[in-house]
Each structure stands twice: as C-alpha cells, then as structure tokens.
Protein backbone atom coordinates (compact mmCIF):
# COMPACT_ATOMS: atom_id res chain seq x y z
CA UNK A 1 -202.13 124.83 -14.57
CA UNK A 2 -200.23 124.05 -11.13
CA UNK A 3 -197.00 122.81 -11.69
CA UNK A 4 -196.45 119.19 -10.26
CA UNK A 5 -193.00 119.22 -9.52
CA UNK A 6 -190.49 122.37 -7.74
CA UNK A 7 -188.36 120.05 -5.13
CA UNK A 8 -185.81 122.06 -5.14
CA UNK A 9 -183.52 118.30 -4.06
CA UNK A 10 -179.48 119.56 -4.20
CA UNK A 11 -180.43 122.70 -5.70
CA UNK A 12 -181.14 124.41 -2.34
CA UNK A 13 -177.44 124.33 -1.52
CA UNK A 14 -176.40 124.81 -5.02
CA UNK A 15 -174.76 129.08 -5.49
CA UNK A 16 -176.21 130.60 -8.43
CA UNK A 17 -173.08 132.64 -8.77
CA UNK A 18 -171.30 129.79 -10.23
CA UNK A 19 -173.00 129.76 -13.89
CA UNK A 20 -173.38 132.86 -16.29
CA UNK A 21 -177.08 134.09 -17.06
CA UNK A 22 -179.53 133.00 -18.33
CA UNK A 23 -178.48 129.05 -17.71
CA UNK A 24 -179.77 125.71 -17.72
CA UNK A 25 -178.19 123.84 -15.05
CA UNK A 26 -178.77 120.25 -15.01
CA UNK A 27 -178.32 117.88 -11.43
CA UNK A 28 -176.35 114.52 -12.95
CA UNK A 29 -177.04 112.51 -9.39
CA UNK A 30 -180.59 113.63 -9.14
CA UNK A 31 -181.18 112.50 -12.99
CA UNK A 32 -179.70 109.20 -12.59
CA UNK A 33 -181.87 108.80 -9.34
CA UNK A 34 -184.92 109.23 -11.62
CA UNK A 35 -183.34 106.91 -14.07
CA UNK A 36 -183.07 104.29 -11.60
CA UNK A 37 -186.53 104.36 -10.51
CA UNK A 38 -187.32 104.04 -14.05
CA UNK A 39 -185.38 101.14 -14.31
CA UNK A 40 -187.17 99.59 -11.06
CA UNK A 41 -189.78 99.78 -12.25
CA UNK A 42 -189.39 98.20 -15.65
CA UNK A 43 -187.47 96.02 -13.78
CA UNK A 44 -190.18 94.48 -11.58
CA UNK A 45 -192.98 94.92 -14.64
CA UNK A 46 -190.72 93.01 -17.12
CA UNK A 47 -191.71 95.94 -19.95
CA UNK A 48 -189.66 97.96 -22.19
CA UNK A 49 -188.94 101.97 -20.53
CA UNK A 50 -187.52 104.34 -23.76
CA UNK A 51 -187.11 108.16 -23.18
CA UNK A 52 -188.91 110.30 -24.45
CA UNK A 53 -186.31 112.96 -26.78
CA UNK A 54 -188.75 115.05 -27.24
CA UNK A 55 -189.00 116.18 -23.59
CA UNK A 56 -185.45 116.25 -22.58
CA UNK A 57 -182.59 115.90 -25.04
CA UNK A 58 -179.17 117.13 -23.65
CA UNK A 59 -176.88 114.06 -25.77
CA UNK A 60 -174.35 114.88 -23.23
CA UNK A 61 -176.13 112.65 -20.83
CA UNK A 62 -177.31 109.68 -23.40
CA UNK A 63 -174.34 107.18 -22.39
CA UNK A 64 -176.32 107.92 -18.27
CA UNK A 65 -179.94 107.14 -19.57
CA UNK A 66 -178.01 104.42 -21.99
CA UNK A 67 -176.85 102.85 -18.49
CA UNK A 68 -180.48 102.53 -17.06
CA UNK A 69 -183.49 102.67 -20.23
CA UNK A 70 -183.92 100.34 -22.97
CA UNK A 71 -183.47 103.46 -25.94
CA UNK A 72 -185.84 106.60 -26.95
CA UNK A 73 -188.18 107.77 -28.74
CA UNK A 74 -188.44 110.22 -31.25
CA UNK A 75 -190.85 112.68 -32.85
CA UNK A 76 -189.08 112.60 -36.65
CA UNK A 77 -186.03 112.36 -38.56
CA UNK A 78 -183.72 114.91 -37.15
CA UNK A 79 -184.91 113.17 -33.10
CA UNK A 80 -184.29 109.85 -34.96
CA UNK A 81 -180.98 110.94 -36.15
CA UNK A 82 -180.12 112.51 -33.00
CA UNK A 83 -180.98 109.21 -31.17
CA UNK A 84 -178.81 107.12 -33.76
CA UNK A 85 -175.76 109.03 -33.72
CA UNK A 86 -175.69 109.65 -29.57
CA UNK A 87 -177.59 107.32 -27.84
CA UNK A 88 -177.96 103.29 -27.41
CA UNK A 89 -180.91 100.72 -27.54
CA UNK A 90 -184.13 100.76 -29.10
CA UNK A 91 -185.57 103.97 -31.31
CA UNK A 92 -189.42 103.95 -32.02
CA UNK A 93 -189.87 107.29 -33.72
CA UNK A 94 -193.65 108.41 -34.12
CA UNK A 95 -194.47 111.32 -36.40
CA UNK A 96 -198.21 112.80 -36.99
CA UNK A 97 -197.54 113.18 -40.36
CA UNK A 98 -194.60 111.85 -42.57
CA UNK A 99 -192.83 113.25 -45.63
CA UNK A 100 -192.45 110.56 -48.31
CA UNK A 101 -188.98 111.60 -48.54
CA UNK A 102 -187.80 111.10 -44.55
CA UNK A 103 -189.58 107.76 -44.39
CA UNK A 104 -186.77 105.73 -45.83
CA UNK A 105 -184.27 107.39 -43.49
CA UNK A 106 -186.59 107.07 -40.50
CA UNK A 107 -187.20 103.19 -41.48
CA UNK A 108 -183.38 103.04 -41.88
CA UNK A 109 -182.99 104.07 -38.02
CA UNK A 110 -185.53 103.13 -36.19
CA UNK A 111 -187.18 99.68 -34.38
CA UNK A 112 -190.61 100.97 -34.31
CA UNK A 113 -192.43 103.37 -36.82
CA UNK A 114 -195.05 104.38 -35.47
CA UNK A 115 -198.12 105.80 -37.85
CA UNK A 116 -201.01 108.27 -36.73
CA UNK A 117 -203.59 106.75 -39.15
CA UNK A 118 -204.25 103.47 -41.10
CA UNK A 119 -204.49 105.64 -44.39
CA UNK A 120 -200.57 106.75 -43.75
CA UNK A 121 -199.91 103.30 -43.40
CA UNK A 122 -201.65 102.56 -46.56
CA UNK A 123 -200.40 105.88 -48.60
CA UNK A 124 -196.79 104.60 -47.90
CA UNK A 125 -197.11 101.00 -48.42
CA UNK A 126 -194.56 101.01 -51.32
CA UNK A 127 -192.24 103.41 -49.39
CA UNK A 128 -192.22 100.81 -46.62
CA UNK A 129 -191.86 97.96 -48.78
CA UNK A 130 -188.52 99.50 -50.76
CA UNK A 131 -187.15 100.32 -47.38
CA UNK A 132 -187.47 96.35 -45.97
CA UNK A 133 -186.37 95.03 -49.57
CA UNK A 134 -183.31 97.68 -49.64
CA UNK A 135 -182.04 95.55 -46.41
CA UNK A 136 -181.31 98.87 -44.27
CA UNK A 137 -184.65 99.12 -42.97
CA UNK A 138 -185.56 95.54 -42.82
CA UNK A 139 -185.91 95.55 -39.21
CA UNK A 140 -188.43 97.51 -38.34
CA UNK A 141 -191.81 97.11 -37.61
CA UNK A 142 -194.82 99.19 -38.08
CA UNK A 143 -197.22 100.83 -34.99
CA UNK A 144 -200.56 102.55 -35.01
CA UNK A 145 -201.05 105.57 -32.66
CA UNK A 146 -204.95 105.24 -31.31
CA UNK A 147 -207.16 107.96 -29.90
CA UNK A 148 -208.47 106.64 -26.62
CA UNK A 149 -211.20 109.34 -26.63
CA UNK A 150 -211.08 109.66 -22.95
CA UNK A 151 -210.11 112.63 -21.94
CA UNK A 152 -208.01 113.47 -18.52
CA UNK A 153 -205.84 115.86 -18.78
CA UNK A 154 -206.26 119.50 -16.83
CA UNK A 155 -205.69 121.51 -19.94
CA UNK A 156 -207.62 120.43 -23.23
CA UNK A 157 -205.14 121.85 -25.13
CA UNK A 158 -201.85 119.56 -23.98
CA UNK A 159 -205.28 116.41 -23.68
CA UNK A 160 -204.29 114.44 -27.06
CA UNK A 161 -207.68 113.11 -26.19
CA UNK A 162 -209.36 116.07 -26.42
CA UNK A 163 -212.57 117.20 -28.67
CA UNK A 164 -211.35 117.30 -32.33
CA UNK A 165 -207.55 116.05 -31.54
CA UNK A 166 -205.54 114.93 -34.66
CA UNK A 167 -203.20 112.55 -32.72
CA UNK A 168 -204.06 109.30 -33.35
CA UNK A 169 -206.67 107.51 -34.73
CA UNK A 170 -210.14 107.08 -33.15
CA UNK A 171 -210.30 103.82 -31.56
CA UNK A 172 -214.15 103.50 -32.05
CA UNK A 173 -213.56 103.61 -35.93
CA UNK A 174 -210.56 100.79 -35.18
CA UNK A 175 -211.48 97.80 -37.47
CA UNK A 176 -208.95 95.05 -38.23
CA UNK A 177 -208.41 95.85 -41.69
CA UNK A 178 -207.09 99.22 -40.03
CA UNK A 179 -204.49 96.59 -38.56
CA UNK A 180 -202.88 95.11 -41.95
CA UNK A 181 -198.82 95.23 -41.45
CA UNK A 182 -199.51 96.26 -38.16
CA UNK A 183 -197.47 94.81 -35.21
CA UNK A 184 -198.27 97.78 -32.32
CA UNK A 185 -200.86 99.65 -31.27
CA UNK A 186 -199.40 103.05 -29.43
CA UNK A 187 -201.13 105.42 -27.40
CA UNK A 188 -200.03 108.59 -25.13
CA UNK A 189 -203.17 110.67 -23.52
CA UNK A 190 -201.09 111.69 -20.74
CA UNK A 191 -199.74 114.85 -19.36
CA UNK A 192 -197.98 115.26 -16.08
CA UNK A 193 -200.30 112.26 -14.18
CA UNK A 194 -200.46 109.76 -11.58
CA UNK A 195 -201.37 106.29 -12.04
CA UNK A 196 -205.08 107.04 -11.93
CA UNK A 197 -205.73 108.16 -14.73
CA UNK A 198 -203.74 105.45 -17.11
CA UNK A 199 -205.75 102.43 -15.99
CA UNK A 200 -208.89 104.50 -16.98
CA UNK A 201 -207.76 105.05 -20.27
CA UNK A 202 -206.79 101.47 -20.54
CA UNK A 203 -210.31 100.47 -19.26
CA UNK A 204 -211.47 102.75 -21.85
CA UNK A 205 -209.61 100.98 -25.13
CA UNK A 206 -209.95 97.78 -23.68
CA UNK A 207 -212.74 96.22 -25.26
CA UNK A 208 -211.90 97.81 -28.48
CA UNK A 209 -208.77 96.46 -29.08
CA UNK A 210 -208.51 93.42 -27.49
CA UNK A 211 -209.73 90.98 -30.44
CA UNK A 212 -206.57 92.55 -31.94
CA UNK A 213 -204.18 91.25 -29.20
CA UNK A 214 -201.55 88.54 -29.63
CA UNK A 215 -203.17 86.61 -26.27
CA UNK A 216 -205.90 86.62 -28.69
CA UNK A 217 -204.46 85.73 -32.01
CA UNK A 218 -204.10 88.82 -33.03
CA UNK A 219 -201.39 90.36 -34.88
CA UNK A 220 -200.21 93.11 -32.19
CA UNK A 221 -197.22 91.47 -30.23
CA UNK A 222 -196.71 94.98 -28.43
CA UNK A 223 -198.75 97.95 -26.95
CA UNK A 224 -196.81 101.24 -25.89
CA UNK A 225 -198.71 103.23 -23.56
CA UNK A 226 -196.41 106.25 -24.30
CA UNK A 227 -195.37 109.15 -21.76
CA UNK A 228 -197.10 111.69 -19.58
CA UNK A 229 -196.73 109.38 -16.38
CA UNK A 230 -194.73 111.03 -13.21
CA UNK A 231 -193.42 108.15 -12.37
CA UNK A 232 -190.52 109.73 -10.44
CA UNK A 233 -192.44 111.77 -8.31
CA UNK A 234 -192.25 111.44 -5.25
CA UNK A 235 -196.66 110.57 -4.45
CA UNK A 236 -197.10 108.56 -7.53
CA UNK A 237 -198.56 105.03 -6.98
CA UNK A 238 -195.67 102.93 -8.46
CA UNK A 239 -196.87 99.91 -6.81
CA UNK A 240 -200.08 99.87 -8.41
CA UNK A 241 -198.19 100.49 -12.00
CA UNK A 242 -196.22 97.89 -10.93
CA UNK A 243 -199.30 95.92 -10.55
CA UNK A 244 -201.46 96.95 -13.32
CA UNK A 245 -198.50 96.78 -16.27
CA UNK A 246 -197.86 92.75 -14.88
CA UNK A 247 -202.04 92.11 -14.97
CA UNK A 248 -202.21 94.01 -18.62
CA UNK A 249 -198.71 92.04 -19.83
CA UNK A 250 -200.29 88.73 -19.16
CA UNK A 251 -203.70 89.85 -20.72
CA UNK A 252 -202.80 90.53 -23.59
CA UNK A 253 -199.45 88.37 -24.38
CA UNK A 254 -198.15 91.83 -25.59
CA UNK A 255 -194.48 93.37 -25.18
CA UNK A 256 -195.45 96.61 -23.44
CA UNK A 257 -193.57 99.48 -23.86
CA UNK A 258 -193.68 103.04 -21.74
CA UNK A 259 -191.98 106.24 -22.90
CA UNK A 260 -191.57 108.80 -20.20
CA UNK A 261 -190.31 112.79 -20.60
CA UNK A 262 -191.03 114.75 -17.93
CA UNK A 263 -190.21 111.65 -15.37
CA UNK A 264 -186.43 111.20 -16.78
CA UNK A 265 -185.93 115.15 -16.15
CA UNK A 266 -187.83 115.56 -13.06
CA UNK A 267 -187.04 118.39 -11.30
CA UNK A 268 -183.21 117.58 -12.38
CA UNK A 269 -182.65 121.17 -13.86
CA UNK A 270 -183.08 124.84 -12.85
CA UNK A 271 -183.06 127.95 -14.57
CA UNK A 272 -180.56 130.57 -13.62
CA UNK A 273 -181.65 134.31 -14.17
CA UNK A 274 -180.40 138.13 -13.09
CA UNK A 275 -183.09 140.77 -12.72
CA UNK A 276 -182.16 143.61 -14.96
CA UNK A 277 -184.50 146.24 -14.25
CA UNK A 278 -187.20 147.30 -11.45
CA UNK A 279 -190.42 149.60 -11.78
CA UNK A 280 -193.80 150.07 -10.40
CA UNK A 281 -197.05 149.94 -12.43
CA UNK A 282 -199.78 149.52 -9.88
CA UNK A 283 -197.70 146.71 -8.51
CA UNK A 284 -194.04 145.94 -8.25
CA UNK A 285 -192.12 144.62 -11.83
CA UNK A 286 -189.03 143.10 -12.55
CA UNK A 287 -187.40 142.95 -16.15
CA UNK A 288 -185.27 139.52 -16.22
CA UNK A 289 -183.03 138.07 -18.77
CA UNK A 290 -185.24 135.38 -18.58
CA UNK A 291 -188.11 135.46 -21.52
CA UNK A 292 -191.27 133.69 -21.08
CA UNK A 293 -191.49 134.17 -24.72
CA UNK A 294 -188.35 132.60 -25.42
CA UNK A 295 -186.78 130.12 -22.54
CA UNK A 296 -190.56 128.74 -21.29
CA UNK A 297 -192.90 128.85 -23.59
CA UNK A 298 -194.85 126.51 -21.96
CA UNK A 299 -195.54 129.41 -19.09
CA UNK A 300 -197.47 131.15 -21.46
CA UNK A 301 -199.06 127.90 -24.00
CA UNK A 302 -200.08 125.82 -20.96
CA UNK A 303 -200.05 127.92 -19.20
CA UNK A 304 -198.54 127.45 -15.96
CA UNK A 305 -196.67 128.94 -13.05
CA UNK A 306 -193.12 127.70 -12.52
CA UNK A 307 -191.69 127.17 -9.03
CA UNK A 308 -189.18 129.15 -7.87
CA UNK A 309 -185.96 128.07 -5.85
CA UNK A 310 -186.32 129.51 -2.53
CA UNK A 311 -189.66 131.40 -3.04
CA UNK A 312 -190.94 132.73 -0.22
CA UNK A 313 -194.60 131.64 1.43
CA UNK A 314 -197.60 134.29 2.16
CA UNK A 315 -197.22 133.18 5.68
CA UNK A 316 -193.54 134.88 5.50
CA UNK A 317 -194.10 137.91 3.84
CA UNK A 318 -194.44 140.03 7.08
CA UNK A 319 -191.39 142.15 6.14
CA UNK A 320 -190.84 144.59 2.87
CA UNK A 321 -188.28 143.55 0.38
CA UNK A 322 -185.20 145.55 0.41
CA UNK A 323 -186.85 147.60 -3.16
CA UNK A 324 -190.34 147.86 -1.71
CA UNK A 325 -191.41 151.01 -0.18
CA UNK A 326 -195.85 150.47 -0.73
CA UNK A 327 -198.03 147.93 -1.42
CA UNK A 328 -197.27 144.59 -0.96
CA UNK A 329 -194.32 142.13 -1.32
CA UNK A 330 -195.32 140.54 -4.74
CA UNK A 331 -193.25 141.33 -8.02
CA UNK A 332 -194.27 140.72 -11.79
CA UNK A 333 -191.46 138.73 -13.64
CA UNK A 334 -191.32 139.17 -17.43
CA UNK A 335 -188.62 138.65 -19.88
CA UNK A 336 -186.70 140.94 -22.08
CA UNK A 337 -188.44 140.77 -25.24
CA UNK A 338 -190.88 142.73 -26.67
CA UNK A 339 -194.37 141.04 -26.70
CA UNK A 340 -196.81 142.39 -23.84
CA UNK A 341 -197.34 138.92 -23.00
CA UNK A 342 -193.65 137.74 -22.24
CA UNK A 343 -194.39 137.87 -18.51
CA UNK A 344 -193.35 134.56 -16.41
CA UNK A 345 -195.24 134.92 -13.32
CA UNK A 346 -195.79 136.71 -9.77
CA UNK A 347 -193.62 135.81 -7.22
CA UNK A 348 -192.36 137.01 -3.79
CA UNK A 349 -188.14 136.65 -4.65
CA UNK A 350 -186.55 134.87 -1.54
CA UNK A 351 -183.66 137.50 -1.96
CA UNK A 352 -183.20 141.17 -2.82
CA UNK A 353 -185.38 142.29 -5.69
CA UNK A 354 -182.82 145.00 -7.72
CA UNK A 355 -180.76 145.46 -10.76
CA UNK A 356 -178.39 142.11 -10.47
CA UNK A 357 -180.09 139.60 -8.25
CA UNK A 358 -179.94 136.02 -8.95
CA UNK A 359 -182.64 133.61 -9.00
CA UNK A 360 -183.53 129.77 -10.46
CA UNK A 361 -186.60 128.44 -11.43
CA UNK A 362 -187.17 124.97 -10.26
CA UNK A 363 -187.63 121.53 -12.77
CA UNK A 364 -186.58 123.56 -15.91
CA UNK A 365 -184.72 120.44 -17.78
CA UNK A 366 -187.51 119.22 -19.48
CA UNK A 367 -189.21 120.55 -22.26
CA UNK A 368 -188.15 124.26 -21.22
CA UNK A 369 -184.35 123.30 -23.11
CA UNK A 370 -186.03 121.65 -25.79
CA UNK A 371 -188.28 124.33 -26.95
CA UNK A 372 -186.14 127.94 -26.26
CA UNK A 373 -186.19 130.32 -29.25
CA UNK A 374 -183.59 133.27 -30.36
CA UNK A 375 -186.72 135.33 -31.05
CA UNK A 376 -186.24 138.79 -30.92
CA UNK A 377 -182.39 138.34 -30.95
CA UNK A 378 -182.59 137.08 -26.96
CA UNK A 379 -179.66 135.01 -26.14
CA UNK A 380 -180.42 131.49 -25.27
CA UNK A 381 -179.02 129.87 -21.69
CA UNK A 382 -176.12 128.58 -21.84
CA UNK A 383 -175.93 125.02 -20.52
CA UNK A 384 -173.96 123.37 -17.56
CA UNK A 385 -173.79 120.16 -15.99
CA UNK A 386 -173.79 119.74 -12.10
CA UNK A 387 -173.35 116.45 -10.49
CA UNK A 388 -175.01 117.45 -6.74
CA UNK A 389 -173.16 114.16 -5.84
CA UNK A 390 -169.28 115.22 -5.96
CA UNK A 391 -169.66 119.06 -6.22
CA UNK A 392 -168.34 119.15 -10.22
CA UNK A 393 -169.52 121.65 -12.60
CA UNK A 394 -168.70 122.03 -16.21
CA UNK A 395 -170.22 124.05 -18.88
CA UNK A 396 -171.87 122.29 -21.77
CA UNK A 397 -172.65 124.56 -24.15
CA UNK A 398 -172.52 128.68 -24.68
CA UNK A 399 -174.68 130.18 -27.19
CA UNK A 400 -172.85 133.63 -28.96
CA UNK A 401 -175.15 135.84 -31.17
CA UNK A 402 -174.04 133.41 -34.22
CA UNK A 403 -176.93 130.66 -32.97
CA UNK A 404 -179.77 133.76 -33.85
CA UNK A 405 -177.46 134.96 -37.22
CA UNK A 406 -177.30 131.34 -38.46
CA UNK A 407 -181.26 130.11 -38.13
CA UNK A 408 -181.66 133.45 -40.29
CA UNK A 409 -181.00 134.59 -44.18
C-alpha cells in the first residue's frame, strides 16, 4: 500500500535537532489549514464535518479543531469521555459492540449512538430507555451503521466492505423493522480515497435505503457517510463533493454528516528518529529508535511504506553514502525491538547513514500517535507542538519508563 500523502509543507525547513528522539512533532499552521478546508467545505455543502478521535487525538489541539468542525466522533466510552471533557460540539460515538454497562455513560455523553446491528439495538432497548427516562441521556438519538457491500478499498483488510466484514449491517438484509427507534443510518467504507469512490458506494445503497429517508417519510432525518475521504489533499475533487453532498442533501431531506481522520491530520506531523546502529547483511541496515512494531504499526498491518523527509530519488543516487563502501545506496530501517518483523522500510537517507543521524518520517500525526505501544519496554515519542507559522515550539508530553511500569502488574 502506497502512501497518499509525504508533502513534506514547513517541515522541509524545520531542524530535527530541536526535539529529543523518538518524537511526534505536530505543524499547528498546517493543521488549521486542513481544518479550514474542512470547514469550506461544510461550509458550501451546508452538512455537519465531526473529527474523527480515533485517527488523531492530541486534546492539546481540541479548542483549534473546536474553532473550525462541528464536534467528533468516537469509537467508545473512554473516546467519548475524552471528547466530553476536552473538546466542544457534537459527539456521535459508534462502537461495534457495546457493554451493557458503558451504554448509560455513552448515552449520557453523546448526540448520536450509533449501533452496528438492529439486534444491539433491540438487546439494549431497556438500557436505552432508562438512560432517556433518567433525563441525562435524554438527548440522544440512535444510528445504524450499514454494510454497503461494495468494496473499494486497496487493502481488503482496512475495506469495512470487504468479504465477511463485521462492521455494519448488510444493507441487502435492511428491512424497516430493522429501523424501529432509528433516526440515522451511518456508513464508513472508506480508507485514504478520493471522491470517486464515495458516490459509488452511495449509488450502491441508494435504492436500498431510500424508502427509509425523511424526503420520503421515512424516519431517518440524517445519514453520516463517515471518514476515509482525503479531503485535504491536495488532487482530491472537492468540487464534485461539493456537488454531490448538495444533490444527496436535497434527495433525501436528510442532515448529512461526514467524519474525517486522516484529512484533519494530513501530513501535519512527522516522526523524529536517530539511527543507533549500522551493519551489512547482504544489503546495508540501520537499527533506529524508531519501532515499526511499536510507533507504526500500520507499516507492518497495512502494510505500507512511509515517506521520508528529504528522501532521496533513484535518479540521485549516483554517489555512495558517507557508510557505504559496496553495493548500492539503499538501507533497511527497523526498530529496536525484538520481533524479526519490526522493520519500517528501505530507504536511501537524504543525510549521513551512521550511529546518530537524524531523520523524520513524513504525515505521522494520524493514527501513528494513536496506536504506539510500550511493547518490549521501547520508549514511546515524546510529543511537541510546532506552529510552522511563527517559529514556536513547545513540548507536549515526555513519556519516562513509568508509562510501560504502569500499563503492567
């Protein structure tokens, strides 16, 4: 899988010498230029734009996205609480499978809860009921997540509409007594796309749930096409989004709703790392304090090649690296850790490739941060805030040994 983003925007002038290592440095002016694209665009669609928590979550930054988006969304009760203690507007938390016990809580929070099946909905009828009559919940309103079954995505595995997928619910077996207490129908089969491929999927649940609409008496008053669009990229067809979400709005006399990740983050964060180690195996390695493993998992799940800041081009490569005396210029990055596997990707380093070189890869703030790991007792990034726009830097957050002790017994 071929990375979409790696503009390396401010970054190219930014001095990796400035931040400890490993680090997540995130670009404040380059976020809030993807926020306000965001906002354009809701702007000119009249629909409802919530980020998407669990792609990119740094709190520091909810009172920016508060300034642009209309609230989040969230995967659960710790997201939800997350969302209600640090950041403003509207929550619509989805979950693929509740607890009995977090439902109340959840209901308590959010705007939207959103269900991945009608027989959920039906299980937890009386848990929904006590949370509307106990007065904290009573404003929410319930959603169903369908299964377009139209696949699009590059890699089956991150396709929600994929063979056999267990997120959401089938929207050939969609009947209306599926629909009872239902207000929303919610869908995300997107990963990383253009435009293209969200008016197909619309095409394809069109007919199917369109005797369900409000346009056409219906009972669903909104339709949230969830995330996976790269709307802030720079080739995506935001016209014709424009266009299409206006032409589906008036359809179906539904609020719409979309909930973008990677777009709010986009290429807005790099990841600082030293090489700690050099050797040759048939072909030239570097040891990093970077982990596959543990800061990118995605690397290895997806998996996918991240861009470097700086890399160099085959069409440069005509002389050695300072460490390279045979073979060619390309080096092996892996992390620190011990699995075979924890190897990030083959690169030719736009610097010197020995014991205490710097180097960043590029678009690193979404789901990277999210999803590190103290596996194997590596240290996680530490986290700083850059704002490309006025030259300031601070330092978020520092991770000591205490964040691997403490997840432990």
């Amino acid at each position: 899988m071929e990375t979409k983003a790696g503009d390396p925007g401010a970054f190219a002038r930014f001095d990796l010498g400035r931040v400890d290592s490993p680090a997540f440095v995130v670009d404040v002016a380059r976020l809030r230029a993807n926020l306000a694209v965001l906002a354009d665009v809701r702007d000119r669609a009249g629909i409802r734009v919530l980020a998407a928590m669990k792609a990119f979550s740094m709190w520091k930054l909810a009172p920016v996205i508060g300034e642009y988006l209309d609230g989040v969304c969230t995967s659960g009760l710790w997201e939800a609480r997350l969302a209600r203690d640090y950041y403003s507007g509207e929550i619509a938390t989805y979950c693929a499978g509740y607890k009995a016990e977090d439902l109340p809580e959840i209901c308590a929070i959010s705007d939207h809860v959103i269900f991945n099946s009608p027989g959920q909905i039906a299980r937890f009828g009386p848990v929904l009921a006590a949370a509307r009559d106990s007065g904290q919940g009573a404003g929410f309103d319930v959603g169903l997540r369908i299964n377009p079954q139209h696949a699009t995505g590059e890699v089956a595995k991150y396709d929600p509409c994929a063979l056999f997928s267990r997120l959401g619910f089938p929207v050939e077996q969609l009947r209306a007594e599926h629909l009872a207490g239902v207000t929303g129908l919610h869908f995300h089969a997107l990963c990383e796309q253009d435009f293209a491929p969200l008016a197909e999927t619309w095409a394809a649940v069109r007919a199917a749930v369109a005797p369900y609409l409000a346009a056409n008496g219906g009972p669903v008053r909104w339709l949230n096409f969830g995330g996976g669009h790269h709307i802030t990229r720079a080739d995506y067809d935001r016209e014709a989004l424009v266009a299409f979400l206006c032409a589906v709005k008036a359809e179906a006399g539904c609020e719409l709703y979309l909930e973008p990740g990677e777009a709010v983050a986009l290429d807005a964060g790099i990841l600082v790392g030293t090489i700690l180690d050099t050797a040759w195996n048939g072909m030239h390695l570097a040891i990093t304090d970077i982990s596959a493993t543990c800061h990118m998992p995605d690397v290895i799940e997806a998996p996918y090649r991240p861009a470097m800041l700086g890399e160099r081009a085959a069409s440069e490569a005509g002389e050695p690296l300072p460490i390279i005396d045979r073979g060619d210029d390309v080096v092996r990055l892996g992390g620190p850790s011990c699995p075979a596997g924890d190897v990030i990707g083959d690169y030719r380093m736009p610097g010197e490739v020995a014991p205490g070189a710097r180097f960043a890869f590029l678009d690193q703030a979404h789901y990277s941060m999210v999803k590190t790991t103290t596996f194997n007792g590596v240290p996680l990034p530490s986290i700083w805030l850059w704002d490309s726009a006025d030259d300031r830097l601070e330092c978020v957050r520092r991770f000591g040994w205490e964040a691997f002790r403490d997840r432990l017994s």
